[in-house]
Every structure is written in C-alpha cells, then in structure tokens.
Protein backbone atom coordinates (compact mmCIF):
# COMPACT_ATOMS: atom_id res chain seq x y z
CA UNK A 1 -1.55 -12.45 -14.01
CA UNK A 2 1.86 -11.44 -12.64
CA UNK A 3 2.77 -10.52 -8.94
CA UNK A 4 3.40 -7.14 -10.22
CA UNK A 5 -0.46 -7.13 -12.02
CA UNK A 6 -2.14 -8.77 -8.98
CA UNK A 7 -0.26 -5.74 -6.43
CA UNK A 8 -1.16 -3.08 -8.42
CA UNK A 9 -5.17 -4.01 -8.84
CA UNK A 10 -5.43 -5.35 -4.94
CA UNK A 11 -4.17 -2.12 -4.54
CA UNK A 12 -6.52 -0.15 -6.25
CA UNK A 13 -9.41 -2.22 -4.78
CA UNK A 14 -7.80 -1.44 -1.46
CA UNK A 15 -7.57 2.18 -2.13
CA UNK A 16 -11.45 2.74 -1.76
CA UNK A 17 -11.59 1.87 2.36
CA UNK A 18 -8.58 4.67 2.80
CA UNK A 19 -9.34 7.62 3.84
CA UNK A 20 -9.12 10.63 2.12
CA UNK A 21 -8.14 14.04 3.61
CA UNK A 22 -7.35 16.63 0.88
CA UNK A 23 -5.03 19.37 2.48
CA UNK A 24 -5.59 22.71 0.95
CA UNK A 25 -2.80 22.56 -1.12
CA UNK A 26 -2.66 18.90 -1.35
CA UNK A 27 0.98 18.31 0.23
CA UNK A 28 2.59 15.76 0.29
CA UNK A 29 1.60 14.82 4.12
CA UNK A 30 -1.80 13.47 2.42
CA UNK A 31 -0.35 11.86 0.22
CA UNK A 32 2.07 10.17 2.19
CA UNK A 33 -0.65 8.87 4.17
CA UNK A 34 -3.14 7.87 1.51
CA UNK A 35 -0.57 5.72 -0.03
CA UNK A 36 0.85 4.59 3.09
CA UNK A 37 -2.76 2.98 4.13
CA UNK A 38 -3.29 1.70 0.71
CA UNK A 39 0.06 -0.29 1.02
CA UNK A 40 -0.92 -1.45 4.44
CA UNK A 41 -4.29 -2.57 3.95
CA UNK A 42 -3.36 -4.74 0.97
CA UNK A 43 0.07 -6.42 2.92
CA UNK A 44 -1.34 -6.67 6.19
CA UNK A 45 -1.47 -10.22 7.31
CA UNK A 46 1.06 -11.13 4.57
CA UNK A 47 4.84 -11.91 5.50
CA UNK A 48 6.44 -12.99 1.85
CA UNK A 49 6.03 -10.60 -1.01
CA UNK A 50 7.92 -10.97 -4.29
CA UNK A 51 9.83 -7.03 -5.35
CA UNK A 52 7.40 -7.51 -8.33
CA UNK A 53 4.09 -7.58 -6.05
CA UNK A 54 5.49 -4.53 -3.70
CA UNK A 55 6.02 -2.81 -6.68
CA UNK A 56 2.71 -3.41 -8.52
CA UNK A 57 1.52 -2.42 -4.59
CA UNK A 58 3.39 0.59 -4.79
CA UNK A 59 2.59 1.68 -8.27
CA UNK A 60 -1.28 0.58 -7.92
CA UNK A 61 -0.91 3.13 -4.92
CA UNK A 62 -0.15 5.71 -6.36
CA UNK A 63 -2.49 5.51 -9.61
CA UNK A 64 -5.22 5.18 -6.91
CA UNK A 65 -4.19 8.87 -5.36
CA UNK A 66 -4.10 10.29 -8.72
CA UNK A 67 -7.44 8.86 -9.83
CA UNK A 68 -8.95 10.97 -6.57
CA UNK A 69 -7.36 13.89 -7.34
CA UNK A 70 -8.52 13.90 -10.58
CA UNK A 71 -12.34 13.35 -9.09
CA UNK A 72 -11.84 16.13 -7.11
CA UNK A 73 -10.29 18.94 -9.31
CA UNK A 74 -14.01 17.60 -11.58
CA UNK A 75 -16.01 17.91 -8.81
C-alpha cells in the first residue's frame, strides 16, 4: 500500500476516538477541529512523514467528517 493509502485509512481508523461536536449550523469551527484531532492523533509520536502520507492523512480526514455528517443528516 502507498504512504498516501496507509494516511488516509490510519486516518479514518483514527477518526472514531475524535470527538464530535455538531454546531447548529455545522461551521466550519467543528470542522476545523474534528479534522485537526484526526490529523493529530494519527502523527503524534511520528517526526518523518512523506507529502504522500500527510496527504492521504489529510484527505482520510476529511472523508471521515463527511461520513459523520452523512450519519447524522440519517439519523
């Protein structure tokens, strides 16, 4: 798997100890700290990352937002 593929799925496996705190109209200040955490949680303890991996991080982030989103507009 590439650096970009492992980011992005340690990221989404990260995702599910971050908190979530929907804001009534979901701005951006949740969001900003959902992905934030993600990010951290999955570099912490790391000190060489390859653009790829930070990227896959970044990206793996975000899907990870969307997914909850998506489970709460459902629920």
């Amino acid at each position: 798997m590439s650096d970009w593929g492992v980011g992005y799925s340690r990221a989404l496996m990260a995702a599910q100890g971050v908190g979530f705190e929907p804001t009534p109209h979901l701005d951006g200040d949740a969001y900003t700290k959902f992905v934030r955490g993600t990010m951290d949680l999955v570099m912490r303890g790391r000190d060489d990352f390859s653009e790829d991996f930070v990227s896959g991080v970044s990206e793996g982030a975000v899907a990870a937002w969307e997914r909850r989103i998506a489970q709460e507009i459902v629920q």
